[in-house]
PDB file of N, CA and C in Angstrom:
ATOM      1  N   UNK A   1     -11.069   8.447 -14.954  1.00  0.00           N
ATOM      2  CA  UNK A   1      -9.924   7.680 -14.518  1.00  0.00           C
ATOM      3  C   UNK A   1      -9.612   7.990 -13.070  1.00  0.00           C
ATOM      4  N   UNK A   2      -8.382   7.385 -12.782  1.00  0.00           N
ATOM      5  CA  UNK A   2      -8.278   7.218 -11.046  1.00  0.00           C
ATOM      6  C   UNK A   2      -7.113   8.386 -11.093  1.00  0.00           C
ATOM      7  N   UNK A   3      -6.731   8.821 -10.168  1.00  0.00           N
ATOM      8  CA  UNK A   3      -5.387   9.522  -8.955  1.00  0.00           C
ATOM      9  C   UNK A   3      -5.224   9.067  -7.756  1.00  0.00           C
ATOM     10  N   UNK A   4      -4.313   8.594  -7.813  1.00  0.00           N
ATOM     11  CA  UNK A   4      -4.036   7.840  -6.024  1.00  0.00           C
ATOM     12  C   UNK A   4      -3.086   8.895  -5.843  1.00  0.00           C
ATOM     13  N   UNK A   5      -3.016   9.004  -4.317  1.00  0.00           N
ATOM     14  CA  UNK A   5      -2.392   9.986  -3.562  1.00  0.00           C
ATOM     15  C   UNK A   5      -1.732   9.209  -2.414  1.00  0.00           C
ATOM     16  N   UNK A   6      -0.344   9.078  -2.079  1.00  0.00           N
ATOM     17  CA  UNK A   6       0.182   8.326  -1.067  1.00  0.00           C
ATOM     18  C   UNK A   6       0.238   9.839   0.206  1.00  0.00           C
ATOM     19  N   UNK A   7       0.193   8.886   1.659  1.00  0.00           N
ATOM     20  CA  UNK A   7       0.588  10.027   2.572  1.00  0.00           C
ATOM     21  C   UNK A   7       1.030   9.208   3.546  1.00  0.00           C
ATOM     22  N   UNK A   8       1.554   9.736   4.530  1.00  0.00           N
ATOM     23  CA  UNK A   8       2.202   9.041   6.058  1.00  0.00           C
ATOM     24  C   UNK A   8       3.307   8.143   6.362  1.00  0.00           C
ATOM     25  N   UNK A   9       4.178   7.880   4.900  1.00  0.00           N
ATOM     26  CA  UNK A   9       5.542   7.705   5.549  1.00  0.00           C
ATOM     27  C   UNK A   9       6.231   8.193   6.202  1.00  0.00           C
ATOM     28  N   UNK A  10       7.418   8.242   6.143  1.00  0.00           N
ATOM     29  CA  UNK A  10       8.514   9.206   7.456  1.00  0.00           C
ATOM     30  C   UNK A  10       9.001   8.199   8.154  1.00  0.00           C
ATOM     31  N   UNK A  11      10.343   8.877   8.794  1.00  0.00           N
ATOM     32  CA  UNK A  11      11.392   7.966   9.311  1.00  0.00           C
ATOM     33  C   UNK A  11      10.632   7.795  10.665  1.00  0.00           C
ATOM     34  N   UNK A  12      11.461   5.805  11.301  1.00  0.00           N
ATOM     35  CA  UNK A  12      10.933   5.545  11.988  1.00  0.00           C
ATOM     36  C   UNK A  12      12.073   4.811  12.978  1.00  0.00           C
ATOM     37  N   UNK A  13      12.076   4.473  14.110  1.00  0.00           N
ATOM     38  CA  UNK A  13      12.798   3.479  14.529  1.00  0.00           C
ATOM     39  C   UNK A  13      12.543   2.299  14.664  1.00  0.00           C
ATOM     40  N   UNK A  14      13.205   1.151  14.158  1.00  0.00           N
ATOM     41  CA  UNK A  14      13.142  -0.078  14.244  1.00  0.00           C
ATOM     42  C   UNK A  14      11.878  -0.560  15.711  1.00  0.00           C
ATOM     43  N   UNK A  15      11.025  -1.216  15.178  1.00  0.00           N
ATOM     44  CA  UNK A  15       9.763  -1.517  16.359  1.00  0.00           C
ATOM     45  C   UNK A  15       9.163  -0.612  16.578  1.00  0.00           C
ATOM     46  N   UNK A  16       8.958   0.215  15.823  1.00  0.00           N
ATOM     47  CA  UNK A  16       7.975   1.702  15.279  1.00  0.00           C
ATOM     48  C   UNK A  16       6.910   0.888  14.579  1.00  0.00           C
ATOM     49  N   UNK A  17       5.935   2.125  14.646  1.00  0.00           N
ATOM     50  CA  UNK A  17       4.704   1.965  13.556  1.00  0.00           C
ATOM     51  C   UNK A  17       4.910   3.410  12.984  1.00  0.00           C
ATOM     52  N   UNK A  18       3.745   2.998  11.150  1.00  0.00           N
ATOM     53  CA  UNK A  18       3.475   3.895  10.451  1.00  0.00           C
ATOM     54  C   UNK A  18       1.900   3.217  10.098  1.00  0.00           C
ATOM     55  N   UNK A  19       1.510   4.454  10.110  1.00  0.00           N
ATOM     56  CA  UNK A  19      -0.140   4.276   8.904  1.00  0.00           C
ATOM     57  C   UNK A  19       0.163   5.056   7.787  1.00  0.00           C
ATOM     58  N   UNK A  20      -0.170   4.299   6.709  1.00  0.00           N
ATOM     59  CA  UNK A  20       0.199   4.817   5.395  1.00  0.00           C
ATOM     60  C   UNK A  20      -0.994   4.573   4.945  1.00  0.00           C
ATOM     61  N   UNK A  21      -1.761   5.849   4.145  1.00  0.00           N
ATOM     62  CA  UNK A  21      -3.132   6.374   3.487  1.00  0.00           C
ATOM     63  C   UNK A  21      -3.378   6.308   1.816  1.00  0.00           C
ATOM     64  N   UNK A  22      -3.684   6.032   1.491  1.00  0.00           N
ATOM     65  CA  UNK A  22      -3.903   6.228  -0.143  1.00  0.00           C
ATOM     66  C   UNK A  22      -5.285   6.687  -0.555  1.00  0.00           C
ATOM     67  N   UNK A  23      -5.474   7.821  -1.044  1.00  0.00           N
ATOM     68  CA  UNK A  23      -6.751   8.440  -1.227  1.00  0.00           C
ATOM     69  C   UNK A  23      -6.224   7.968  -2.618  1.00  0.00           C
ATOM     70  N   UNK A  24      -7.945   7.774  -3.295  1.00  0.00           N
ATOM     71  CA  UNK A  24      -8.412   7.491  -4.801  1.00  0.00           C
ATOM     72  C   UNK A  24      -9.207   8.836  -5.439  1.00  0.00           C
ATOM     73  N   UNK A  25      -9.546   9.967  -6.052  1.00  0.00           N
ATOM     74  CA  UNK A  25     -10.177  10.311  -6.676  1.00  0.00           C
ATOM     75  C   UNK A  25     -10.421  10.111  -8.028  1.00  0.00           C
ATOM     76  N   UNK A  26     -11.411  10.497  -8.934  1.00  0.00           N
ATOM     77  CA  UNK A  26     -11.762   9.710  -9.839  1.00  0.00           C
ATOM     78  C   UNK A  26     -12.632   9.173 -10.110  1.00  0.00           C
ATOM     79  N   UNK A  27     -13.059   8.307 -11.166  1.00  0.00           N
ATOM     80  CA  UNK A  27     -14.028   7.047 -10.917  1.00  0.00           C
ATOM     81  C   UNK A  27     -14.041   5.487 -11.311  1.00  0.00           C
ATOM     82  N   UNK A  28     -14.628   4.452 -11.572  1.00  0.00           N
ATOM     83  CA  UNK A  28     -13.804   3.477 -11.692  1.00  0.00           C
ATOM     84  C   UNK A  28     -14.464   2.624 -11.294  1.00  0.00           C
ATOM     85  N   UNK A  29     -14.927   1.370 -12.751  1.00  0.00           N
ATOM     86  CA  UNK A  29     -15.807   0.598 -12.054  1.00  0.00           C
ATOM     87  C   UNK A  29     -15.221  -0.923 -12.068  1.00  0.00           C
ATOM     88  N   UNK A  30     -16.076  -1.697 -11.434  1.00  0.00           N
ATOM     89  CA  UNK A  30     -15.403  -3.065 -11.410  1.00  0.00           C
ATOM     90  C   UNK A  30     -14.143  -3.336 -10.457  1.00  0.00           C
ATOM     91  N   UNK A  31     -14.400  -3.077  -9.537  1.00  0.00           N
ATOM     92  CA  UNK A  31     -13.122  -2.663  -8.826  1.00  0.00           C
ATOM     93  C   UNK A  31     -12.608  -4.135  -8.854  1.00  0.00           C
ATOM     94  N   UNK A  32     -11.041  -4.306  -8.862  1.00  0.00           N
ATOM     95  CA  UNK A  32     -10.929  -5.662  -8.456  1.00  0.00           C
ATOM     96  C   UNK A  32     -10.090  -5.697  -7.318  1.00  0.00           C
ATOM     97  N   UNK A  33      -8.970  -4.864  -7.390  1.00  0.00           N
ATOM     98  CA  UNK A  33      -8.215  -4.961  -5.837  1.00  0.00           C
ATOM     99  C   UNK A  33      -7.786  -3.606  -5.748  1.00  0.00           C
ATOM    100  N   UNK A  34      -7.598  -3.515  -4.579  1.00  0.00           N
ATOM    101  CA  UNK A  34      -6.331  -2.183  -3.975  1.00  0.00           C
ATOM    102  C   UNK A  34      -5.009  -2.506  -2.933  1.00  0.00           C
ATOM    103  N   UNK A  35      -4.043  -2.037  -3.266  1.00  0.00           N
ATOM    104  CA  UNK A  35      -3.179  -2.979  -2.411  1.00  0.00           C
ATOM    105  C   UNK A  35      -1.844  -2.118  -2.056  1.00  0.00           C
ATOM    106  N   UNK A  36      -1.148  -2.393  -1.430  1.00  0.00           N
ATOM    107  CA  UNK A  36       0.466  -1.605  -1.280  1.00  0.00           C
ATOM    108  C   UNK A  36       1.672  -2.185  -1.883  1.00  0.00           C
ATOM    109  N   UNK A  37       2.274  -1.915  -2.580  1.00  0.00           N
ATOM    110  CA  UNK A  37       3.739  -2.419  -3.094  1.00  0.00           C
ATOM    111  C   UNK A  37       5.070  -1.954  -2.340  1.00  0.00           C
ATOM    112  N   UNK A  38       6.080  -2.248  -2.204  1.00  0.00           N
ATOM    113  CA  UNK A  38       6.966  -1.233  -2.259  1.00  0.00           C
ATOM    114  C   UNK A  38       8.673  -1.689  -2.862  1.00  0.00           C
ATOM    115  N   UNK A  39       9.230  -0.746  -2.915  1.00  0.00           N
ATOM    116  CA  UNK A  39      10.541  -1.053  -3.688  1.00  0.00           C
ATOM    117  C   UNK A  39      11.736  -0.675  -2.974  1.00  0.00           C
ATOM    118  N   UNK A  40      12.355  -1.392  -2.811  1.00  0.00           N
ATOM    119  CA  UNK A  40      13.858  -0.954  -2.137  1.00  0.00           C
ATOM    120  C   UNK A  40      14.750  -0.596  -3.373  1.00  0.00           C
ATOM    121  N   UNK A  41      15.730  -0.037  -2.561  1.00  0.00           N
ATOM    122  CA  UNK A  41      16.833   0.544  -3.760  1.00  0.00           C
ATOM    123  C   UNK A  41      17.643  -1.061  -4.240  1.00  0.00           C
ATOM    124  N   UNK A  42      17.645  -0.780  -5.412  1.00  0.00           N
ATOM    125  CA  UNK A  42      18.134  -2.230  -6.027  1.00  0.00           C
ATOM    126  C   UNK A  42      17.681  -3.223  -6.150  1.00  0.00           C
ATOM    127  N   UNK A  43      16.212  -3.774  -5.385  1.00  0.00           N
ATOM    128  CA  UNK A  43      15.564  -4.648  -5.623  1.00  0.00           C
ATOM    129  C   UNK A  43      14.146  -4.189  -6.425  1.00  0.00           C
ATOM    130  N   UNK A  44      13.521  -5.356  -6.606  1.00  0.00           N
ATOM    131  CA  UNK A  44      12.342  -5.326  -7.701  1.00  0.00           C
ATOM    132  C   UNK A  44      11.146  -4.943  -6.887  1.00  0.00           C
ATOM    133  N   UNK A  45       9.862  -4.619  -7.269  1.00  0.00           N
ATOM    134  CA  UNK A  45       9.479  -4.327  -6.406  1.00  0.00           C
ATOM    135  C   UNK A  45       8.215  -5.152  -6.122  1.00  0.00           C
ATOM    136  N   UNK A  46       7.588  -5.375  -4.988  1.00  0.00           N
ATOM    137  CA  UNK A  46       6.998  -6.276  -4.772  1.00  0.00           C
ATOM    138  C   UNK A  46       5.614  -5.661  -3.779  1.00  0.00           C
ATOM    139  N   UNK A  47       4.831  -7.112  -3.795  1.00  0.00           N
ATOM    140  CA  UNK A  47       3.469  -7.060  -3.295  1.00  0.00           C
ATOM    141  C   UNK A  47       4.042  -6.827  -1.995  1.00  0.00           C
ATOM    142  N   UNK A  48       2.957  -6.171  -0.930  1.00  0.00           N
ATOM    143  CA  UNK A  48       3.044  -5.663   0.761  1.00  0.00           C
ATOM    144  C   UNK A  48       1.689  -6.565   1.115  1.00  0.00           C
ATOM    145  N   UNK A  49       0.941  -5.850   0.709  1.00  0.00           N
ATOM    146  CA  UNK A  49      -0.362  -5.927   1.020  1.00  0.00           C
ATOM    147  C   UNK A  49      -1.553  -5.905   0.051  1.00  0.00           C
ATOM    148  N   UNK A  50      -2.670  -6.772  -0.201  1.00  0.00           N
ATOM    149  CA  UNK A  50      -3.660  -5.978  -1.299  1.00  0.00           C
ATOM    150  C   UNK A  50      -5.007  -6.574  -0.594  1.00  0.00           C
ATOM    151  N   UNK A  51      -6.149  -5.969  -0.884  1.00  0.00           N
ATOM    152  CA  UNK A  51      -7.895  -6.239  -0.573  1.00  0.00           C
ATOM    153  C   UNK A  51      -8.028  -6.626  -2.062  1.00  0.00           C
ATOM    154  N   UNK A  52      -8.872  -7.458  -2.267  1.00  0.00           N
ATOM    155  CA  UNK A  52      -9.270  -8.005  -3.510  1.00  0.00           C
ATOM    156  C   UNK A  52     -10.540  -8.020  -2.895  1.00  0.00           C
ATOM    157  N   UNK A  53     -11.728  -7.846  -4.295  1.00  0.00           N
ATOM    158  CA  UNK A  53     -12.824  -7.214  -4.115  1.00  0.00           C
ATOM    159  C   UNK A  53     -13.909  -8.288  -3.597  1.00  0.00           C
ATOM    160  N   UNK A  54     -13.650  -9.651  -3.642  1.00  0.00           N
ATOM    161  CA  UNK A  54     -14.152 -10.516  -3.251  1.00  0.00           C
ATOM    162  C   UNK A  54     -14.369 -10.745  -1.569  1.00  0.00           C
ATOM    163  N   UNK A  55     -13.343  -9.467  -1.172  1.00  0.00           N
ATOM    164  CA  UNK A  55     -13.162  -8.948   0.295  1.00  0.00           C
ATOM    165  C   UNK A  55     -12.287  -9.907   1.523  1.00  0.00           C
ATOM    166  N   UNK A  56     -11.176 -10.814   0.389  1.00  0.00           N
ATOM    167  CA  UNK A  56      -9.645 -11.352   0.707  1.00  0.00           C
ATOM    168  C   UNK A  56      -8.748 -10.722   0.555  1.00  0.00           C
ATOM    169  N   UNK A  57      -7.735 -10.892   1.440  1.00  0.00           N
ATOM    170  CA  UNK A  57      -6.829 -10.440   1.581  1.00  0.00           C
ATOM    171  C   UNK A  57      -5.693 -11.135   1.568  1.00  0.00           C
ATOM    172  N   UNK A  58      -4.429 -10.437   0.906  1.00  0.00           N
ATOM    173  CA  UNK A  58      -3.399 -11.201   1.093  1.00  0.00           C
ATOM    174  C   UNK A  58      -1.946  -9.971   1.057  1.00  0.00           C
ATOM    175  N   UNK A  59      -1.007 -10.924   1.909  1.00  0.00           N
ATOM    176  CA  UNK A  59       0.078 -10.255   2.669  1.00  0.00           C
ATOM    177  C   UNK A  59       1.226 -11.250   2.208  1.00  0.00           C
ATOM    178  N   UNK A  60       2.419 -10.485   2.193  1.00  0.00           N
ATOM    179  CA  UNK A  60       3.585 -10.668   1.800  1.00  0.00           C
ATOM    180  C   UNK A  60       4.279 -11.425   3.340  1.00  0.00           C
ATOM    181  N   UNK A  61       4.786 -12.496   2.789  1.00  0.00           N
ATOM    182  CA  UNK A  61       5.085 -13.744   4.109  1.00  0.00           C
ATOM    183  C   UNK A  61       5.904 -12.734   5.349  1.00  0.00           C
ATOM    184  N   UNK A  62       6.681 -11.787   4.522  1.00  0.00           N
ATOM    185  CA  UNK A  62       7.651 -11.039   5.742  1.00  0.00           C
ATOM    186  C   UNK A  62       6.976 -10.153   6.304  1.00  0.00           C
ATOM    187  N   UNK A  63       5.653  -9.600   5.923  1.00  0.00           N
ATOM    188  CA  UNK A  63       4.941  -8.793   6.764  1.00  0.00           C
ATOM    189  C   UNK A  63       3.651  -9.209   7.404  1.00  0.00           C
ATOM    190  N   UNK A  64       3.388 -10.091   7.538  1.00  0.00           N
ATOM    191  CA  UNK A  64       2.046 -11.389   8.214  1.00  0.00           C
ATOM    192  C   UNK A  64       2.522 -11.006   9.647  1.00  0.00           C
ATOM    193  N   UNK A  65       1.601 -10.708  10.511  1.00  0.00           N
ATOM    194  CA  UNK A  65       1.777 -10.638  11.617  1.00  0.00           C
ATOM    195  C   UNK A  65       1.884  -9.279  11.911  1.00  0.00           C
ATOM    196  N   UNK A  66       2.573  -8.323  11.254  1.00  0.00           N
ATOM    197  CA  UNK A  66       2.836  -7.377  11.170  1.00  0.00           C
ATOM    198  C   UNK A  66       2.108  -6.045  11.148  1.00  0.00           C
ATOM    199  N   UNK A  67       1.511  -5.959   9.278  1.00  0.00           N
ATOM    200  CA  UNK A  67       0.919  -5.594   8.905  1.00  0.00           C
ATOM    201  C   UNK A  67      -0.290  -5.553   8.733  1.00  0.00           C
ATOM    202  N   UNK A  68      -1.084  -4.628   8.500  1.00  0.00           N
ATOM    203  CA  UNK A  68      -2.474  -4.509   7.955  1.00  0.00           C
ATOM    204  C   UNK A  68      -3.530  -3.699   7.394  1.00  0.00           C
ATOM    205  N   UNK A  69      -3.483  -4.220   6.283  1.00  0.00           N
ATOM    206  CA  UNK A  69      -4.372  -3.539   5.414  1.00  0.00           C
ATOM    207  C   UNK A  69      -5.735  -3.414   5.617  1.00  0.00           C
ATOM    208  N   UNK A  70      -6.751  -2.165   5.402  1.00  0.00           N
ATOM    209  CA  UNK A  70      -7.823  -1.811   5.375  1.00  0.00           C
ATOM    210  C   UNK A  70      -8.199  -0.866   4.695  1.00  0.00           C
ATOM    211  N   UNK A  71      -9.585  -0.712   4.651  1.00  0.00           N
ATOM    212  CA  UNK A  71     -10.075   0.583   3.897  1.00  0.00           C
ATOM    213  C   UNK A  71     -11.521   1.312   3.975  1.00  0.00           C
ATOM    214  N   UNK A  72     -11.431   2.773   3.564  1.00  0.00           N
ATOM    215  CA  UNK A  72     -12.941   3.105   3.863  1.00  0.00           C
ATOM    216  C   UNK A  72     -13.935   2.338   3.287  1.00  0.00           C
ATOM    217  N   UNK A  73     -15.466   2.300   3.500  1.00  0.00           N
ATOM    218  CA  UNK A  73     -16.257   1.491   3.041  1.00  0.00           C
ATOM    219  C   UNK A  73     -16.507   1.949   1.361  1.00  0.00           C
ATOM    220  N   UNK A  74     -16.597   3.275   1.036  1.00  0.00           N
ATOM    221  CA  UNK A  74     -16.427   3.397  -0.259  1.00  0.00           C
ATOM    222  C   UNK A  74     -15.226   2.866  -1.403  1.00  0.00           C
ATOM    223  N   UNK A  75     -14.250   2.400  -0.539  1.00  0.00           N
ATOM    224  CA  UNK A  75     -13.392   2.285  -1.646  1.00  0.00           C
ATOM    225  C   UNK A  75     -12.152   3.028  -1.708  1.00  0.00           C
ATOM    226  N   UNK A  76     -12.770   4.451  -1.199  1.00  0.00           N
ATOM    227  CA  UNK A  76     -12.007   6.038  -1.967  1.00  0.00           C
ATOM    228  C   UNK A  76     -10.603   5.608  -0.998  1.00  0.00           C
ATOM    229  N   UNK A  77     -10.200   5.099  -0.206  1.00  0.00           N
ATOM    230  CA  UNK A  77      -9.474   5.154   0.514  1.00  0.00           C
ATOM    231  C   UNK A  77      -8.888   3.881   1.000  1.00  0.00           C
ATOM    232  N   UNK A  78      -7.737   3.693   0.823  1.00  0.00           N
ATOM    233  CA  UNK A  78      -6.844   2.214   1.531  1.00  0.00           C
ATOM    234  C   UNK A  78      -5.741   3.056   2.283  1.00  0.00           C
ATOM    235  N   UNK A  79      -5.836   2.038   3.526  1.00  0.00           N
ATOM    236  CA  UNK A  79      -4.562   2.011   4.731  1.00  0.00           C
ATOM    237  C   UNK A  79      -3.778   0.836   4.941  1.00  0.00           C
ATOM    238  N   UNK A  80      -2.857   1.290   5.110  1.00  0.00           N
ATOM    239  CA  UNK A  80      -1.723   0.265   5.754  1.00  0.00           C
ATOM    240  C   UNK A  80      -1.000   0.129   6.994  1.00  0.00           C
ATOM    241  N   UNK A  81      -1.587   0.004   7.930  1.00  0.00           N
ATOM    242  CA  UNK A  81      -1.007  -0.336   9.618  1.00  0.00           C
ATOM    243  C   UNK A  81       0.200  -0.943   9.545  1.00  0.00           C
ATOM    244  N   UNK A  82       1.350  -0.452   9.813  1.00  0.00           N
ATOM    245  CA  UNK A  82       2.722  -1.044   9.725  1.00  0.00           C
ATOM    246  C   UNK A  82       2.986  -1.124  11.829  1.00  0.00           C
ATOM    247  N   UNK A  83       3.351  -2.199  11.650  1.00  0.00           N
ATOM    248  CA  UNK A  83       3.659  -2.252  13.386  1.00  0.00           C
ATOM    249  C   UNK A  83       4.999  -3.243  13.305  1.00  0.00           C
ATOM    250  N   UNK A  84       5.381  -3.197  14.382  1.00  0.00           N
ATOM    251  CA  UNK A  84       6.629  -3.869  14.471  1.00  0.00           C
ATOM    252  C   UNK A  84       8.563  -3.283  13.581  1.00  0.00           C
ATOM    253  N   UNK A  85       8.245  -2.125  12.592  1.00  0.00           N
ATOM    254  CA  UNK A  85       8.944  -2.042  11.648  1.00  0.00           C
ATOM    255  C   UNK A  85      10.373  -2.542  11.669  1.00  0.00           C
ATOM    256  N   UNK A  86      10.504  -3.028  10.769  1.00  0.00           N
ATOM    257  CA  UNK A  86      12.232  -3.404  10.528  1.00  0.00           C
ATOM    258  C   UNK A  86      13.079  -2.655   9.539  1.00  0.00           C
ATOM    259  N   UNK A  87      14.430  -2.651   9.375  1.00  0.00           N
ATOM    260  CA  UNK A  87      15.206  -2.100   8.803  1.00  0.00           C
ATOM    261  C   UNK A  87      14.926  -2.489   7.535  1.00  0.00           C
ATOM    262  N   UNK A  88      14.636  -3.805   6.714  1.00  0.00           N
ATOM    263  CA  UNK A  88      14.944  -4.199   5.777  1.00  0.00           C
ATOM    264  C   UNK A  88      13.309  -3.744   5.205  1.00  0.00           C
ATOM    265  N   UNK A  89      12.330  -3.056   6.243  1.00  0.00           N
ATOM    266  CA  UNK A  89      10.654  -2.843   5.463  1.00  0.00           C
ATOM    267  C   UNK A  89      11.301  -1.141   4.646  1.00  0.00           C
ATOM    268  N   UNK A  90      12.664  -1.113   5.173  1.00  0.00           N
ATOM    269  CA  UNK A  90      12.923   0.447   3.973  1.00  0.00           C
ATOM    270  C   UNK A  90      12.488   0.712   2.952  1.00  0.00           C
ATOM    271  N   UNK A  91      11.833   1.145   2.260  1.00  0.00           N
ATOM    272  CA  UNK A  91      11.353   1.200   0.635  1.00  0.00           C
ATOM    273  C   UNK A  91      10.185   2.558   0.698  1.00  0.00           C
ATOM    274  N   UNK A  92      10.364   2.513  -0.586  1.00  0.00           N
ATOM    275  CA  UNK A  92       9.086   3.442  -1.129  1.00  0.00           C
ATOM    276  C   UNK A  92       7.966   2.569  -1.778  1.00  0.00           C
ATOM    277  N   UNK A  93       6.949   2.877  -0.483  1.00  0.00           N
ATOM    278  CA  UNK A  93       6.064   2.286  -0.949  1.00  0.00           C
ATOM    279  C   UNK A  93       4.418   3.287  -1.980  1.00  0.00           C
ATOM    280  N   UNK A  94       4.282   2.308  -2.299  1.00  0.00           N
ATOM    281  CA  UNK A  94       3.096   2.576  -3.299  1.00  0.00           C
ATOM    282  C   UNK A  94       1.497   1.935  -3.568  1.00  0.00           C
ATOM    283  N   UNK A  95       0.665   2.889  -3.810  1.00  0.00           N
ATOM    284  CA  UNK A  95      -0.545   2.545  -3.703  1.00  0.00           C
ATOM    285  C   UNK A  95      -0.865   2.005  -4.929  1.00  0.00           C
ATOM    286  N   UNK A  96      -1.688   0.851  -5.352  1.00  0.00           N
ATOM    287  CA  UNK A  96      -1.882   0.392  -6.022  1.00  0.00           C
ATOM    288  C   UNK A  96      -3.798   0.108  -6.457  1.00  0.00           C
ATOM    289  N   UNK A  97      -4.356   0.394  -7.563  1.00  0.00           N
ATOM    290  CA  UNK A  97      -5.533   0.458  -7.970  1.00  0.00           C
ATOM    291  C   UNK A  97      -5.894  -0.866  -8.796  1.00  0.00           C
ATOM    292  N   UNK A  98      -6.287  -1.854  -9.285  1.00  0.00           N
ATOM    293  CA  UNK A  98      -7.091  -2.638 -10.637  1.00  0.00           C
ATOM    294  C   UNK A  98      -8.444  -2.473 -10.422  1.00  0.00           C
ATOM    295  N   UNK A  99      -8.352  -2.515 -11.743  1.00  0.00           N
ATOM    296  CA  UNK A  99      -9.814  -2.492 -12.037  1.00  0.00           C
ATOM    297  C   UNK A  99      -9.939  -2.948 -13.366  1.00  0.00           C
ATOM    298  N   UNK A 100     -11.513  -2.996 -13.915  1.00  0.00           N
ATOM    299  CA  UNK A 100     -11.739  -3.250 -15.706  1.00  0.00           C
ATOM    300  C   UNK A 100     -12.064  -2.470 -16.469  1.00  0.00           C
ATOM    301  N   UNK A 101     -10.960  -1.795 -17.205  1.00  0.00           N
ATOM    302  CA  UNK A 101     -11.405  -1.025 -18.069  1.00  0.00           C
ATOM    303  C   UNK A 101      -9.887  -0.341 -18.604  1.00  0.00           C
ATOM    304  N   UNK A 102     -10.405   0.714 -19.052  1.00  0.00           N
ATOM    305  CA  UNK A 102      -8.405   0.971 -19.879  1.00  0.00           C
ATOM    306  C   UNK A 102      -7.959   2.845 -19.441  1.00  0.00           C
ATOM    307  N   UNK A 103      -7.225   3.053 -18.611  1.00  0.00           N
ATOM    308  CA  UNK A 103      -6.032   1.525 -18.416  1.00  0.00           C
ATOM    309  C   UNK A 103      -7.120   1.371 -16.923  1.00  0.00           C
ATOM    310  N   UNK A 104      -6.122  -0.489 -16.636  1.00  0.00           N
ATOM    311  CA  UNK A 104      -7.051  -1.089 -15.888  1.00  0.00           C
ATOM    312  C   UNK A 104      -5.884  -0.835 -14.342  1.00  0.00           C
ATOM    313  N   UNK A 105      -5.222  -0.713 -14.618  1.00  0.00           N
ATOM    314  CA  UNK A 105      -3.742  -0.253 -13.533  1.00  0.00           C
ATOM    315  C   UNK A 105      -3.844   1.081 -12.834  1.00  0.00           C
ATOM    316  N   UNK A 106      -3.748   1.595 -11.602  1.00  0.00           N
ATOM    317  CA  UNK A 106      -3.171   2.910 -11.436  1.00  0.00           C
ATOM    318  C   UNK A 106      -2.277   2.686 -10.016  1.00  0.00           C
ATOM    319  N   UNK A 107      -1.223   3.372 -10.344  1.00  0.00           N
ATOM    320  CA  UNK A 107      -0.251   3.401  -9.279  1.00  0.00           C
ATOM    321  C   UNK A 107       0.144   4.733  -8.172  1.00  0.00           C
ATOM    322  N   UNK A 108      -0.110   4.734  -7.268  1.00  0.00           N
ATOM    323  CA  UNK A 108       0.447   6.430  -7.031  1.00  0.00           C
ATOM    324  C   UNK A 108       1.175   6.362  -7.171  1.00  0.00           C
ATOM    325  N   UNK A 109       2.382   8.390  -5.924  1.00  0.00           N
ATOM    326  CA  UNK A 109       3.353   8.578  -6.494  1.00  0.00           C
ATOM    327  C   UNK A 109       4.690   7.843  -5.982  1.00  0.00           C
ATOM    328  N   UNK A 110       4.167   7.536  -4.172  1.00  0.00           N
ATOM    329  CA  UNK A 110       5.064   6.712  -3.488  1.00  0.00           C
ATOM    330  C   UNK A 110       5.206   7.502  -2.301  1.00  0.00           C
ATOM    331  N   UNK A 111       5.372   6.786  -1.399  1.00  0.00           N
ATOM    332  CA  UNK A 111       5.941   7.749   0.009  1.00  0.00           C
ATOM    333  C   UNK A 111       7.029   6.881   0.383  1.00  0.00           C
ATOM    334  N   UNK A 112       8.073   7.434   0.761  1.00  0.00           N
ATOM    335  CA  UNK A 112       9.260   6.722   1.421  1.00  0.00           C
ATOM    336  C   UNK A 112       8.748   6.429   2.816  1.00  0.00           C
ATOM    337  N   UNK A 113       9.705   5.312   2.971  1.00  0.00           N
ATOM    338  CA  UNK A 113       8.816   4.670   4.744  1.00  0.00           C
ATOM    339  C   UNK A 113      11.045   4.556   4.721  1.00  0.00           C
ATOM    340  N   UNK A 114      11.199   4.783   5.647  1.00  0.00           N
ATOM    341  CA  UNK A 114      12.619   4.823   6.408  1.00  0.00           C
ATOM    342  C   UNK A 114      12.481   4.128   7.378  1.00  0.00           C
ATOM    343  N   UNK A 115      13.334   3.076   8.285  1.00  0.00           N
ATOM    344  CA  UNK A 115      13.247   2.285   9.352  1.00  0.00           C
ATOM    345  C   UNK A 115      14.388   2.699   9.400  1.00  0.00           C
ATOM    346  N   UNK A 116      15.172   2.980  10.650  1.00  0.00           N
ATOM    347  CA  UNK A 116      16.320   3.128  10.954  1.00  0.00           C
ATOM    348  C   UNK A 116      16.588   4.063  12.566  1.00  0.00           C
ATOM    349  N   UNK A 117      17.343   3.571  12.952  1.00  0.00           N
ATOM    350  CA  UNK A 117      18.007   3.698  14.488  1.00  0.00           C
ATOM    351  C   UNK A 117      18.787   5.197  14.121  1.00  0.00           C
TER     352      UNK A 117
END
């Protein structure tokens, strides 16, 4: 099975960047996507960023332009280039795994990303 490991949040000021890391150990076949979520306090939590294995990508309308996702060529590893940051990108975000097989889900633990003056 998988372990995702989040790293490189931390507070930022508004029109800051962060790179946020997600190491995979484990194993895991059929990969289908890897991607970033994140959750604000009180809201639900939602797609950021994900690579789908077909090697598309797709981004959340408020972070297009913004953001960007990549990853090592093995897999073991997804990034998230945050540029521009805003107050409202506050959340704890999270690394996200699919794949086929059981369970087919893995989530890390989360790193807080802070935007604020």
């Amino acid at each position: 099975q998988v372990h995702l490991v989040e790293s490189g949040g931390g507070l930022v000021q508004p029109g800051g960047s962060l790179r946020l890391s997600c190491t995979a150990s484990g194993s895991f076949f059929v990969l289908k996507s890897m991607g970033w979520y994140r959750q604000a306090p009180g809201k639900q939590r939602e797609l950021v960023a994900a690579l789908v294995s077909d090697g598309s990508t797709n981004y959340a309308d408020s972070v297009k332009g913004r953001f960007t996702i990549s990853r090592a060529v093995a897999w073991n590893t997804v990034y998230l280039q945050m540029n521009s940051l805003k107050v409202e990108d506050t959340a704890v975000y999270y690394c996200n795994l699919r794949t086929r097989g059981s369970p087919d889900e893995y989530w890390g633990q989360g790193t807080q990303v802070t935007v604020s003056s």
